[in-house]
C-alpha atoms as a PDB file:
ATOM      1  CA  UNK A   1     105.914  22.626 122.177  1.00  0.00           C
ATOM      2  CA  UNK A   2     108.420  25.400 121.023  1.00  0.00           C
ATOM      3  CA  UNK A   3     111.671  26.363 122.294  1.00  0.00           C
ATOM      4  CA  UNK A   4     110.480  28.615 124.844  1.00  0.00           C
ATOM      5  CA  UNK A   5     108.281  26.634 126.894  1.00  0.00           C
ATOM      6  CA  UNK A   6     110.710  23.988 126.796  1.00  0.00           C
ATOM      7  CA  UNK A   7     113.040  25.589 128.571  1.00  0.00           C
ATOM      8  CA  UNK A   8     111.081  27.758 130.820  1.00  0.00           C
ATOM      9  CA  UNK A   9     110.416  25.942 133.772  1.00  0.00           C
ATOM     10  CA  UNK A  10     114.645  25.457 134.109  1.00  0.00           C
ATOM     11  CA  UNK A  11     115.094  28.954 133.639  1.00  0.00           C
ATOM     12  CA  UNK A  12     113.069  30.314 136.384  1.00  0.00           C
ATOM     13  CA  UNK A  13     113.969  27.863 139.433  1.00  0.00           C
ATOM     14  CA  UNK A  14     117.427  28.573 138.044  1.00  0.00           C
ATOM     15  CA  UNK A  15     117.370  32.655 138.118  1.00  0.00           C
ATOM     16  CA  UNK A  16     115.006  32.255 141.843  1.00  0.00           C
ATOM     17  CA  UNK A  17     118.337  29.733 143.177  1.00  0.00           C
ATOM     18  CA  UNK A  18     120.512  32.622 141.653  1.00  0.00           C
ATOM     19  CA  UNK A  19     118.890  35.400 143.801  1.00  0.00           C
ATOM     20  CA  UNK A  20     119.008  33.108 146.452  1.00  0.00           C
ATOM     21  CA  UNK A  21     123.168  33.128 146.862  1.00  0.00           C
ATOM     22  CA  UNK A  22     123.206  36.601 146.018  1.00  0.00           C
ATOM     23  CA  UNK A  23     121.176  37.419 149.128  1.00  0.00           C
ATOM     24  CA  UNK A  24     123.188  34.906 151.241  1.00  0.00           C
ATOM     25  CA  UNK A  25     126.608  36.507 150.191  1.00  0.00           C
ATOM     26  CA  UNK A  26     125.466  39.849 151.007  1.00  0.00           C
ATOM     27  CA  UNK A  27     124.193  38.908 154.073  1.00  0.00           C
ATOM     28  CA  UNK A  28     127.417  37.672 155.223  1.00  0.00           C
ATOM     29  CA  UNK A  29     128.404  41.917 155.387  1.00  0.00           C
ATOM     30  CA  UNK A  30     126.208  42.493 158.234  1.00  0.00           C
ATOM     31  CA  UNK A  31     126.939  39.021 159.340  1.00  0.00           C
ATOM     32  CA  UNK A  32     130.205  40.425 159.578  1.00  0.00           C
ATOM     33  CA  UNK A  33     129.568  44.362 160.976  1.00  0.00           C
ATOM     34  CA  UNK A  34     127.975  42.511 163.919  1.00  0.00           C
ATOM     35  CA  UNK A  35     131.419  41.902 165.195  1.00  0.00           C
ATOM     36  CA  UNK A  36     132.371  45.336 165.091  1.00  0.00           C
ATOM     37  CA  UNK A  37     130.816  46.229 168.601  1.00  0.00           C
ATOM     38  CA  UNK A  38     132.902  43.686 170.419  1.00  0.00           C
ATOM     39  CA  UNK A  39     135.985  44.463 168.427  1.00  0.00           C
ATOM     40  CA  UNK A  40     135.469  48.230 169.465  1.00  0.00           C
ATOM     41  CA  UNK A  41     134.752  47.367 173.182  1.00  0.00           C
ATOM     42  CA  UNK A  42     137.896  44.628 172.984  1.00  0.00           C
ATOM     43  CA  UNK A  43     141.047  45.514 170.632  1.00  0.00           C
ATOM     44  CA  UNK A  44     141.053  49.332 169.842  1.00  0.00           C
ATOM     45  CA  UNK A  45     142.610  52.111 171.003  1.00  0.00           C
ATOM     46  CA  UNK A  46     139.781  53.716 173.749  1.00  0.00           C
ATOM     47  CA  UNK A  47     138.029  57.088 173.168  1.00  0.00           C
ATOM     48  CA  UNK A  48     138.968  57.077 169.659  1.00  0.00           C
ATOM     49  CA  UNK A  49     135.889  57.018 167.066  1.00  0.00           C
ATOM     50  CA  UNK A  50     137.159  58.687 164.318  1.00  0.00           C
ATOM     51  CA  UNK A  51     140.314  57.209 164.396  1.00  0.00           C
ATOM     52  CA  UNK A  52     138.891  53.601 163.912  1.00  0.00           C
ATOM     53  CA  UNK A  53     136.562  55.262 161.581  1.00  0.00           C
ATOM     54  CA  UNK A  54     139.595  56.350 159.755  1.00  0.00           C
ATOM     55  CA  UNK A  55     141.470  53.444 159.455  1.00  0.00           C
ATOM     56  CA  UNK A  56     138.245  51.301 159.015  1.00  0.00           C
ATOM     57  CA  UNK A  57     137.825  53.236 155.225  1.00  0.00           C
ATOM     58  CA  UNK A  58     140.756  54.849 153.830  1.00  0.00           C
ATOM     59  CA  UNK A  59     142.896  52.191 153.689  1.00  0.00           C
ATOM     60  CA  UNK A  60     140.485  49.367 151.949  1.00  0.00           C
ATOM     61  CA  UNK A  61     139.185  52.037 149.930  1.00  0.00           C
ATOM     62  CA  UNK A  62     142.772  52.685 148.586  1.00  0.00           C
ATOM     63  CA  UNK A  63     143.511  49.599 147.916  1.00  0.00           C
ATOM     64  CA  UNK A  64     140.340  48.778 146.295  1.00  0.00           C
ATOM     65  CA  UNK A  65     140.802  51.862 143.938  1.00  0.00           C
ATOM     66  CA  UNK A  66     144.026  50.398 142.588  1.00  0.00           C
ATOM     67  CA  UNK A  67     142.855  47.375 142.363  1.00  0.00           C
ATOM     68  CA  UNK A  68     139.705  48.086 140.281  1.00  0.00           C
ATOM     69  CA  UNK A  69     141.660  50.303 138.168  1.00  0.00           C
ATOM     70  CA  UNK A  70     139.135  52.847 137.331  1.00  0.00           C
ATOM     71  CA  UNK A  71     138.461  56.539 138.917  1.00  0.00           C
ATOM     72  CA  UNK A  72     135.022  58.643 138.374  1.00  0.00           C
ATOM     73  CA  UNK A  73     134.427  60.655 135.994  1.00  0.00           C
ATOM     74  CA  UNK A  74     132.192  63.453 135.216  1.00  0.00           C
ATOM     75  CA  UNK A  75     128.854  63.340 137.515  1.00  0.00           C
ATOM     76  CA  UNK A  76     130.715  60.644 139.367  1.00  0.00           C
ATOM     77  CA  UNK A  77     133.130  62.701 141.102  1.00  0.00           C
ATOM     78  CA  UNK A  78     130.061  64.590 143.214  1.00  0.00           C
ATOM     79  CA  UNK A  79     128.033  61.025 143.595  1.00  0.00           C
ATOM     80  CA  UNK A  80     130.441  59.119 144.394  1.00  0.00           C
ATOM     81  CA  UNK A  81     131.945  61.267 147.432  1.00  0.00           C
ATOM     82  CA  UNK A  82     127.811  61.703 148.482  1.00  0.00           C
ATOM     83  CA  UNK A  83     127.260  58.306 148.913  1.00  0.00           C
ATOM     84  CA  UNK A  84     130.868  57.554 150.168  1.00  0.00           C
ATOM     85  CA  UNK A  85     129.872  60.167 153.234  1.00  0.00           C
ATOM     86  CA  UNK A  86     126.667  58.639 153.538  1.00  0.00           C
ATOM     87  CA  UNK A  87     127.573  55.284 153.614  1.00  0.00           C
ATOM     88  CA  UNK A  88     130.947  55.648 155.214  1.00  0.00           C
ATOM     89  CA  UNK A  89     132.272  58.305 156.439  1.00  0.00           C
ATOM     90  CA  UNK A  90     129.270  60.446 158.374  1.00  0.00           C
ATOM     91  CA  UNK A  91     128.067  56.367 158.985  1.00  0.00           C
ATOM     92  CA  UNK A  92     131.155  55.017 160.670  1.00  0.00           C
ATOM     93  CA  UNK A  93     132.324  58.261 162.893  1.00  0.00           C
ATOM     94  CA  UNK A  94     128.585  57.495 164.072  1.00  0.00           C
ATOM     95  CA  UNK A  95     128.809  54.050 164.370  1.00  0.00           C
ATOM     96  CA  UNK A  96     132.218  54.071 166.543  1.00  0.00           C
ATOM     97  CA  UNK A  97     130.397  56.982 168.909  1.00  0.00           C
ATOM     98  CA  UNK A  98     127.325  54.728 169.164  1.00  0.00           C
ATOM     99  CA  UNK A  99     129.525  51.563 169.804  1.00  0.00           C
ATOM    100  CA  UNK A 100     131.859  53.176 171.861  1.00  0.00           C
ATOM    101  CA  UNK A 101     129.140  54.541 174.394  1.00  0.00           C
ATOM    102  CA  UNK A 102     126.602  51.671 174.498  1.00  0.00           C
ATOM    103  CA  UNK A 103     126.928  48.073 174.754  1.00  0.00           C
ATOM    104  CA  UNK A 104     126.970  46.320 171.676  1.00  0.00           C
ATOM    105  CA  UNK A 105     123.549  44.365 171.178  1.00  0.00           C
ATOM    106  CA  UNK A 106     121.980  48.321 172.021  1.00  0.00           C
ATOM    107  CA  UNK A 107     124.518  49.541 169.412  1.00  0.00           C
ATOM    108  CA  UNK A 108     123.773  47.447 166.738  1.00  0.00           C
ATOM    109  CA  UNK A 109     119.883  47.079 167.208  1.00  0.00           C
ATOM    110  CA  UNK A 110     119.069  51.083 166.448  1.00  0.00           C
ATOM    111  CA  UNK A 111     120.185  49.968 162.827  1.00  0.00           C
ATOM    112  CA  UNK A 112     116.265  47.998 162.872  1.00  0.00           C
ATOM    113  CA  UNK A 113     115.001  50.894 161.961  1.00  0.00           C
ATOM    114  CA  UNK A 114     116.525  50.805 158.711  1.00  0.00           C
ATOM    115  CA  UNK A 115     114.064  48.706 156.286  1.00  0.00           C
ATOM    116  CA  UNK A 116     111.394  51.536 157.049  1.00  0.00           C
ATOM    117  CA  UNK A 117     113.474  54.546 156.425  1.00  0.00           C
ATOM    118  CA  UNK A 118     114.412  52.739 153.032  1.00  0.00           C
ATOM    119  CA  UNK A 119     110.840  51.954 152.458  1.00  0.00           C
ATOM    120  CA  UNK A 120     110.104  55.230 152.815  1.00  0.00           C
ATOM    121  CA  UNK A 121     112.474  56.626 150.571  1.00  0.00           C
ATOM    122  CA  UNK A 122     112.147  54.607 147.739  1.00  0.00           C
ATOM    123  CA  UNK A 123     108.915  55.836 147.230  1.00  0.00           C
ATOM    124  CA  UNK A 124     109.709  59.270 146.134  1.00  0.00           C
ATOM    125  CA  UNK A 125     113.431  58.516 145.080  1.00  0.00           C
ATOM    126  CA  UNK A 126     112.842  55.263 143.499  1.00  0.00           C
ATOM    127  CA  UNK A 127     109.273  55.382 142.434  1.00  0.00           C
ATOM    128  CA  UNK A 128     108.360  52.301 144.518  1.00  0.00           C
ATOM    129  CA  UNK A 129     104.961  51.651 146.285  1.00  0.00           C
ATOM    130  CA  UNK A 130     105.147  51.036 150.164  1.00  0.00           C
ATOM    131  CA  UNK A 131     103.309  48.195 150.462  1.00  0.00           C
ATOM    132  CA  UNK A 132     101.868  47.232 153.749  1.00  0.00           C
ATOM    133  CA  UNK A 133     104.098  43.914 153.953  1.00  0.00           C
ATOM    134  CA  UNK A 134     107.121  45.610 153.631  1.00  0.00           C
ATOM    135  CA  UNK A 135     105.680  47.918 156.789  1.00  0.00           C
ATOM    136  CA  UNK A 136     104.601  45.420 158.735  1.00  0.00           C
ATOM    137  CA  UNK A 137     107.810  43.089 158.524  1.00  0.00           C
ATOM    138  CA  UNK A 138     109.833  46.318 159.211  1.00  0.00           C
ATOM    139  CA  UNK A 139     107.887  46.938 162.480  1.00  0.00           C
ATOM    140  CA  UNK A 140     107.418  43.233 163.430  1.00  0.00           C
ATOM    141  CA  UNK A 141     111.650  43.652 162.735  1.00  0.00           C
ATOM    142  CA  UNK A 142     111.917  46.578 165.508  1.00  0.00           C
ATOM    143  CA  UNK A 143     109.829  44.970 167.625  1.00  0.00           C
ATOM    144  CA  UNK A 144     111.712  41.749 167.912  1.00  0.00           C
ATOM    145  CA  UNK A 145     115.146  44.072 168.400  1.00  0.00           C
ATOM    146  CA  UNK A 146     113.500  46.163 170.760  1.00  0.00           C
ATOM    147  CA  UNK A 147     113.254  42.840 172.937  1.00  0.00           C
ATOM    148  CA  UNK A 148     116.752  42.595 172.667  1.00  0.00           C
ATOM    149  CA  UNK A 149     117.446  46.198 174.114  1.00  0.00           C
ATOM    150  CA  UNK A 150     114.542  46.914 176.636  1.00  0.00           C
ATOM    151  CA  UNK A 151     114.752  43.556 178.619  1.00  0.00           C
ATOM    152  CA  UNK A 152     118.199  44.091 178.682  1.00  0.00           C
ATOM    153  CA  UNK A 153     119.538  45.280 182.288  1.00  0.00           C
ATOM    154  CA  UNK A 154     121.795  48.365 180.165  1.00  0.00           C
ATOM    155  CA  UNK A 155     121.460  51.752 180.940  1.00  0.00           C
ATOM    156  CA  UNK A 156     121.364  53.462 177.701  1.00  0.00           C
ATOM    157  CA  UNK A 157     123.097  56.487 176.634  1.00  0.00           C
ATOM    158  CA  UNK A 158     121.673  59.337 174.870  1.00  0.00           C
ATOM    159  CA  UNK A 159     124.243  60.891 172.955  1.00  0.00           C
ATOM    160  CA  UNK A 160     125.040  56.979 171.899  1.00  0.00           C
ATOM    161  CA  UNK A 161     121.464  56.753 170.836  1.00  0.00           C
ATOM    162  CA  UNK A 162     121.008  59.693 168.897  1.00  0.00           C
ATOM    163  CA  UNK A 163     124.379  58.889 167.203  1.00  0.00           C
ATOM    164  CA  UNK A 164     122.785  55.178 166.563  1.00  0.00           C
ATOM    165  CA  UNK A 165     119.647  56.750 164.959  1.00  0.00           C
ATOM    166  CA  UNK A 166     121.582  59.064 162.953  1.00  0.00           C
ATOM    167  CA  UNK A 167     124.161  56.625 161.543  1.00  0.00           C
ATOM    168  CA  UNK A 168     120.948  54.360 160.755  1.00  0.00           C
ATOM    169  CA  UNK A 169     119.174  57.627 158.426  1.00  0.00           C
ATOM    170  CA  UNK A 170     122.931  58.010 156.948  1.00  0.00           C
ATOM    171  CA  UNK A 171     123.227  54.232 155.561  1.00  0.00           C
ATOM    172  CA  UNK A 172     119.427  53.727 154.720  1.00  0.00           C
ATOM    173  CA  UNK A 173     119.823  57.155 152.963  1.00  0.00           C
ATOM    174  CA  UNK A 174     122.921  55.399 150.945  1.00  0.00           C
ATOM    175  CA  UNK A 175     121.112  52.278 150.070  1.00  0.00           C
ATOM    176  CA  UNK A 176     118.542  54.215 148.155  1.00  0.00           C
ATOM    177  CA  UNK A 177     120.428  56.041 146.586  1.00  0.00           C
ATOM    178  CA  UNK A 178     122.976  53.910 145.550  1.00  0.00           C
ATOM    179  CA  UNK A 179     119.710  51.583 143.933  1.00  0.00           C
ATOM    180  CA  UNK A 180     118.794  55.277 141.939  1.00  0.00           C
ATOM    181  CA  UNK A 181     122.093  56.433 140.702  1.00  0.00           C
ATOM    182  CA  UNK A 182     122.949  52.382 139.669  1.00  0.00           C
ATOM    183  CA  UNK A 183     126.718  51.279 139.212  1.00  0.00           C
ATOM    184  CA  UNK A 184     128.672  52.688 136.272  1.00  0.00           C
ATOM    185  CA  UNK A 185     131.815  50.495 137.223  1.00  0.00           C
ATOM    186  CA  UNK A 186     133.052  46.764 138.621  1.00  0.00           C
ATOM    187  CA  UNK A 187     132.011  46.515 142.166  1.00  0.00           C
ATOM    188  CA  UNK A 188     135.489  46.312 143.430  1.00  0.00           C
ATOM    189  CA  UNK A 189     136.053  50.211 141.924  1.00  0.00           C
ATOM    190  CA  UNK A 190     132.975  51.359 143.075  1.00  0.00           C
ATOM    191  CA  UNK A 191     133.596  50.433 146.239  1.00  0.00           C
ATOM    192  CA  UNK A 192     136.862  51.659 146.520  1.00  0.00           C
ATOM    193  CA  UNK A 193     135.550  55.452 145.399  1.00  0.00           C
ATOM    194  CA  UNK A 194     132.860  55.441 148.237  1.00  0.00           C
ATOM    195  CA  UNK A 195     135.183  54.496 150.874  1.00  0.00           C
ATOM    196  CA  UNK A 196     138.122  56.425 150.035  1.00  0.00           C
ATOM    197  CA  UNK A 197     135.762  59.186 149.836  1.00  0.00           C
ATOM    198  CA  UNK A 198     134.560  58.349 153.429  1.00  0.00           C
ATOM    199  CA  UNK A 199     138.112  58.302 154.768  1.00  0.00           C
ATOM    200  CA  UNK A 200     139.196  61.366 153.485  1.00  0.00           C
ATOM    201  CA  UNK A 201     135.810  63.166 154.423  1.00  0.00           C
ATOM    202  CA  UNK A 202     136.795  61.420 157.919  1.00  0.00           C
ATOM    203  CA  UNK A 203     141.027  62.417 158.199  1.00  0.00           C
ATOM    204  CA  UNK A 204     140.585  66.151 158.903  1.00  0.00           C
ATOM    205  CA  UNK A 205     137.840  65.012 161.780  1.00  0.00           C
ATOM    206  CA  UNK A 206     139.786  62.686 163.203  1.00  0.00           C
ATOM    207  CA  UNK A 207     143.134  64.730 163.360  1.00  0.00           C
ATOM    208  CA  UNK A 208     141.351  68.038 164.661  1.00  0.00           C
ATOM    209  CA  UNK A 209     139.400  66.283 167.093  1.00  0.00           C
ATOM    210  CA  UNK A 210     141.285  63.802 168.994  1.00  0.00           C
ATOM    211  CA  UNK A 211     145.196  64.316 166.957  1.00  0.00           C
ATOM    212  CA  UNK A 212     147.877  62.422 165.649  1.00  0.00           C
ATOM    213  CA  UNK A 213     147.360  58.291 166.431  1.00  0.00           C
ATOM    214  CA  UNK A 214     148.514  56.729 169.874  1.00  0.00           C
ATOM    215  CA  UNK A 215     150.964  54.188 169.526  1.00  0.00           C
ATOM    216  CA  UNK A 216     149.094  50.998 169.214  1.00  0.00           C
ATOM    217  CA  UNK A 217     149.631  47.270 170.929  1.00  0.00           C
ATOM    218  CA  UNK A 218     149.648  44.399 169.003  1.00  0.00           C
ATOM    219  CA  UNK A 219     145.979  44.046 169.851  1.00  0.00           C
ATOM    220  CA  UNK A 220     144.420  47.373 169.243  1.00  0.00           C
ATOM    221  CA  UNK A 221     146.540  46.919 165.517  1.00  0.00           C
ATOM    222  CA  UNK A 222     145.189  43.593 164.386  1.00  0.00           C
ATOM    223  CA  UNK A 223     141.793  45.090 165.393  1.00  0.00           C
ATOM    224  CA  UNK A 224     142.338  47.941 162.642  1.00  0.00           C
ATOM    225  CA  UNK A 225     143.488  45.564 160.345  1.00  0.00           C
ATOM    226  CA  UNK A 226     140.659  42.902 160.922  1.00  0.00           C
ATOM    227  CA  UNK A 227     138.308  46.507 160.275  1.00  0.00           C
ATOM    228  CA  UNK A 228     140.231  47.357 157.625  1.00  0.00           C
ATOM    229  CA  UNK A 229     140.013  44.265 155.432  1.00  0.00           C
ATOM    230  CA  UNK A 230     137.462  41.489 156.291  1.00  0.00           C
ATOM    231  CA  UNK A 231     134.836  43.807 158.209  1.00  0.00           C
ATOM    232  CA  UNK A 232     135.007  46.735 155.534  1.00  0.00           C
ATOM    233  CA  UNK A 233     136.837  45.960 152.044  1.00  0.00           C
ATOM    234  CA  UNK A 234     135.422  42.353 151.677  1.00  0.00           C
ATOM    235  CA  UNK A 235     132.074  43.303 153.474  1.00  0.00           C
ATOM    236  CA  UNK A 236     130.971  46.462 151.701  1.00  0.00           C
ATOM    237  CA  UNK A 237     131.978  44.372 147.863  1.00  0.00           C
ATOM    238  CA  UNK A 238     129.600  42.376 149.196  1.00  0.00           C
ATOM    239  CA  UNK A 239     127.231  44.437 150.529  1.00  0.00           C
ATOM    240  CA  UNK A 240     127.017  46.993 147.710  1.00  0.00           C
ATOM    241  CA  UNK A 241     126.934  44.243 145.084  1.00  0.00           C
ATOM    242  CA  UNK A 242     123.694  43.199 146.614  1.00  0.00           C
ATOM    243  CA  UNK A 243     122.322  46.756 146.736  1.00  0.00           C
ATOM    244  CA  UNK A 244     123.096  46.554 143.288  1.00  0.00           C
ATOM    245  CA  UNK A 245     121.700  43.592 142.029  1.00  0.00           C
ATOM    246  CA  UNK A 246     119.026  42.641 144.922  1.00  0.00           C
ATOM    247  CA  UNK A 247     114.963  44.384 144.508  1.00  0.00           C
ATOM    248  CA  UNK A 248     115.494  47.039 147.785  1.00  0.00           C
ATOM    249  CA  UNK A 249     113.344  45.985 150.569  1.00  0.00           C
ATOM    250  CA  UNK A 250     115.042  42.608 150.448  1.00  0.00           C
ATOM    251  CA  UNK A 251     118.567  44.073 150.785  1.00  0.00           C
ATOM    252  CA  UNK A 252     117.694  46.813 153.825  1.00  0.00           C
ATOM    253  CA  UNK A 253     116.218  43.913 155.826  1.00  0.00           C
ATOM    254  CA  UNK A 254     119.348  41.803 155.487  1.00  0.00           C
ATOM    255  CA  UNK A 255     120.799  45.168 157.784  1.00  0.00           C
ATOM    256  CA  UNK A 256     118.982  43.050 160.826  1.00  0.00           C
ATOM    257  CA  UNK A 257     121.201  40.516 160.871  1.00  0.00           C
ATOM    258  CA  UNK A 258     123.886  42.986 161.931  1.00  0.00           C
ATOM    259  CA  UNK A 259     122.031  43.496 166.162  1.00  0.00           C
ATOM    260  CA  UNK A 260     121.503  39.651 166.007  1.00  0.00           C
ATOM    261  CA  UNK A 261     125.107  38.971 165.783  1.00  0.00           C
ATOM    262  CA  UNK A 262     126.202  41.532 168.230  1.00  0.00           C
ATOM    263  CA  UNK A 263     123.868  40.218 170.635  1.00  0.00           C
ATOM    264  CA  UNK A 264     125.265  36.536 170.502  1.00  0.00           C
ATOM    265  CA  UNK A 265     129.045  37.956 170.663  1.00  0.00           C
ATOM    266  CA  UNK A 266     128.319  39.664 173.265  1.00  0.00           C
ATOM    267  CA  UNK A 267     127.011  36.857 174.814  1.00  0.00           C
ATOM    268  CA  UNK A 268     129.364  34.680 173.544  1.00  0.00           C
ATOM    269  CA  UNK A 269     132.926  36.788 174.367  1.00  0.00           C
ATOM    270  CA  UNK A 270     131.700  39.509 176.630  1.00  0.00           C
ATOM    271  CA  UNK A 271     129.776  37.265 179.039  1.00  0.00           C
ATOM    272  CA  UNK A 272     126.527  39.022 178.322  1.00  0.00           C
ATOM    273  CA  UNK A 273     123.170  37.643 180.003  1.00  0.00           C
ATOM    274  CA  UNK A 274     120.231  37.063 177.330  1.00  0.00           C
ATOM    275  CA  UNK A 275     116.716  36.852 178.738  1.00  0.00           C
ATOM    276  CA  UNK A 276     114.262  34.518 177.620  1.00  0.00           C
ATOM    277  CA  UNK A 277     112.464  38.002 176.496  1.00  0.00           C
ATOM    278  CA  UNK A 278     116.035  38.976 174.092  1.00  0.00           C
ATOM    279  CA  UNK A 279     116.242  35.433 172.594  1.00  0.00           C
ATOM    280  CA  UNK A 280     112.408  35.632 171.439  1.00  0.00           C
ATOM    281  CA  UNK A 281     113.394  39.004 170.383  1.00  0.00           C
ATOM    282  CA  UNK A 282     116.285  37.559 168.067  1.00  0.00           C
ATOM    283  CA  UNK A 283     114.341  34.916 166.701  1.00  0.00           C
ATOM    284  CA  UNK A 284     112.229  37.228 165.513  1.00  0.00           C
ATOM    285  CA  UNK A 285     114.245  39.484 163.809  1.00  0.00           C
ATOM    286  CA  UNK A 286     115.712  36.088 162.022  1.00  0.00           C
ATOM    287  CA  UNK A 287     112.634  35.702 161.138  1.00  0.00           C
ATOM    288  CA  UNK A 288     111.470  39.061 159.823  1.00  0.00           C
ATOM    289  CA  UNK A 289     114.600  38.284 157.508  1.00  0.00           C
ATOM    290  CA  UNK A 290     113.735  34.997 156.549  1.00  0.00           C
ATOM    291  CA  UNK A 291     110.095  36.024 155.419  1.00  0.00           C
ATOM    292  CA  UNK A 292     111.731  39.461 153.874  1.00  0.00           C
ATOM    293  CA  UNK A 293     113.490  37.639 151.653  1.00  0.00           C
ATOM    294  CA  UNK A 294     110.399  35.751 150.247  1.00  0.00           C
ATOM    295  CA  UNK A 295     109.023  37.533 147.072  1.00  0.00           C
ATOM    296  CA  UNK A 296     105.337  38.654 147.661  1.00  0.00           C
ATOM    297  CA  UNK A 297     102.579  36.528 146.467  1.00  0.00           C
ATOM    298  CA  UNK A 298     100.466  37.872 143.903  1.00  0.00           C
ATOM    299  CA  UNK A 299      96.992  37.145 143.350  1.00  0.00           C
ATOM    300  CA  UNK A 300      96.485  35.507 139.623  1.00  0.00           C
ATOM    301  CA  UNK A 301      94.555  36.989 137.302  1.00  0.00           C
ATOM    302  CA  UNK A 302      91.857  36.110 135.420  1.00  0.00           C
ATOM    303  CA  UNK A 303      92.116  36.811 131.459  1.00  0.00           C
END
């Protein structure tokens, strides 16, 4: 028995456990941007998007940029402010419309459509077959959101929507590309660069279109800061370090965690009534995620 074979059935159990945490720690990011919808709704200023859209990225992505101690260069400059727009800036000024005009488990749920837009893209961008698993999970994965928002007793807004929808395109968009352009840096500079691209792509907005910041209560500031830090600089490390490391379809459908834990806040701290209906509807997305997660068998061979 050589060397090899010796050690090859430790090696792959070992690697599979590996990939394993790595999708569990990124899921905790959209674990964690399910809160944003009651945070919105709860402790920030009101009618001001772009201002928690603001706040939400320039500051993290400052302070991750001095902390990872490294700044683009060359090509870098362009691709890193694309992808910070896509992922942050165009994404949250949508995000805080959408969340801002629609209750929270109709927010969040619009992002389902995200695993098929990806799907889609990869093809031409990445060079990756669409395979009818990945399509089916991603519609069996609207379909169990869609039970979340259509039983619901919610009236539903269309500019909200549309925002939704777009905001979805803009991140999916992100993830793609962020998989074809790879990482050139640590994940805690490449981070920074996106946001801090994000927030500056987002300042001008926010200061032309609804001025100079209110002054804030205690609550409406430890709502910015809880955005600021654990729901955007710790998430998006996270979450990009996944996109980084994690095969694609298996990262986009970790995004459908995100409407499952907006629905139970909102049931949990807004008082929010979930049918029999909704709760079918959130076990399935939990379940779209589970089996998404699962590598797809492959018929052996013969030699």
């Amino acid at each position: 028995m050589t060397a090899t074979a010796l050690f090859l059935p430790v090696a792959v159990p070992t690697a599979s456990r590996r990939l394993g945490l790595l999708s569990l720690t990124t899921a905790l990011a959209p674990v964690t941007w399910g809160t944003t919808y009651v945070v919105t709704t709860e402790w920030l200023p009101p009618d001001r998007p772009l201002l928690a859209a603001t706040v939400r990225a320039l500051p993290a992505g400052l302070l991750l940029v001095a902390v990872g101690r490294h700044l683009p260069h060359g090509a870098w400059w362009a691709k890193a402010a694309v992808l910070g727009v896509l992922n942050m800036g165009a994404f949250f000024a949508l995000l805080f419309v959408a969340a801002y005009r629609l209750p929270g488990g109709v927010a969040a749920v619009l992002g389902a459509a995200q695993p098929l837009l990806v799907a889609v893209l990869a093809v031409p961008l990445l060079g990756e077959r669409l395979r009818a698993r990945t399509l089916l999970l991603g519609l069996l994965g609207v379909a169990g959101v869609a039970l979340i928002v259509v039983t619901g007793p919610v009236a539903l807004d269309p500019v909200g929507v549309l925002a939704g929808l777009a905001g979805t395109a803009c991140m999916g968009t992100g993830v793609v590309l962020t998989k074809r352009w790879g990482r050139p840096v640590p994940v805690l500079a490449f981070t920074g660069w996106q946001l801090t691209a994000g927030g500056l792509f987002l300042l001008p907005l926010a200061l032309a279109a609804e001025g100079l910041p209110p002054v804030l209560t205690v609550g409406e500031a430890g709502g910015l800061l809880y955005l600021a830090t654990v729901n955007t600089a710790l998430a998006y490390v996270l979450w990009l370090r996944g996109v980084g490391s994690l095969p694609t379809a298996r990262v986009s459908f970790l995004a459908l965690l995100s409407p499952v834990v907006a629905a139970t806040a909102g049931w949990l701290l807004l008082d929010q009534v979930l049918s029999p209906l909704q709760l079918a509807g959130m076990t399935l997305a939990l379940a779209t995620v589970v089996l998404a997660q699962r590598p797809p068998t492959r018929t052996p061979r013969e030699d």
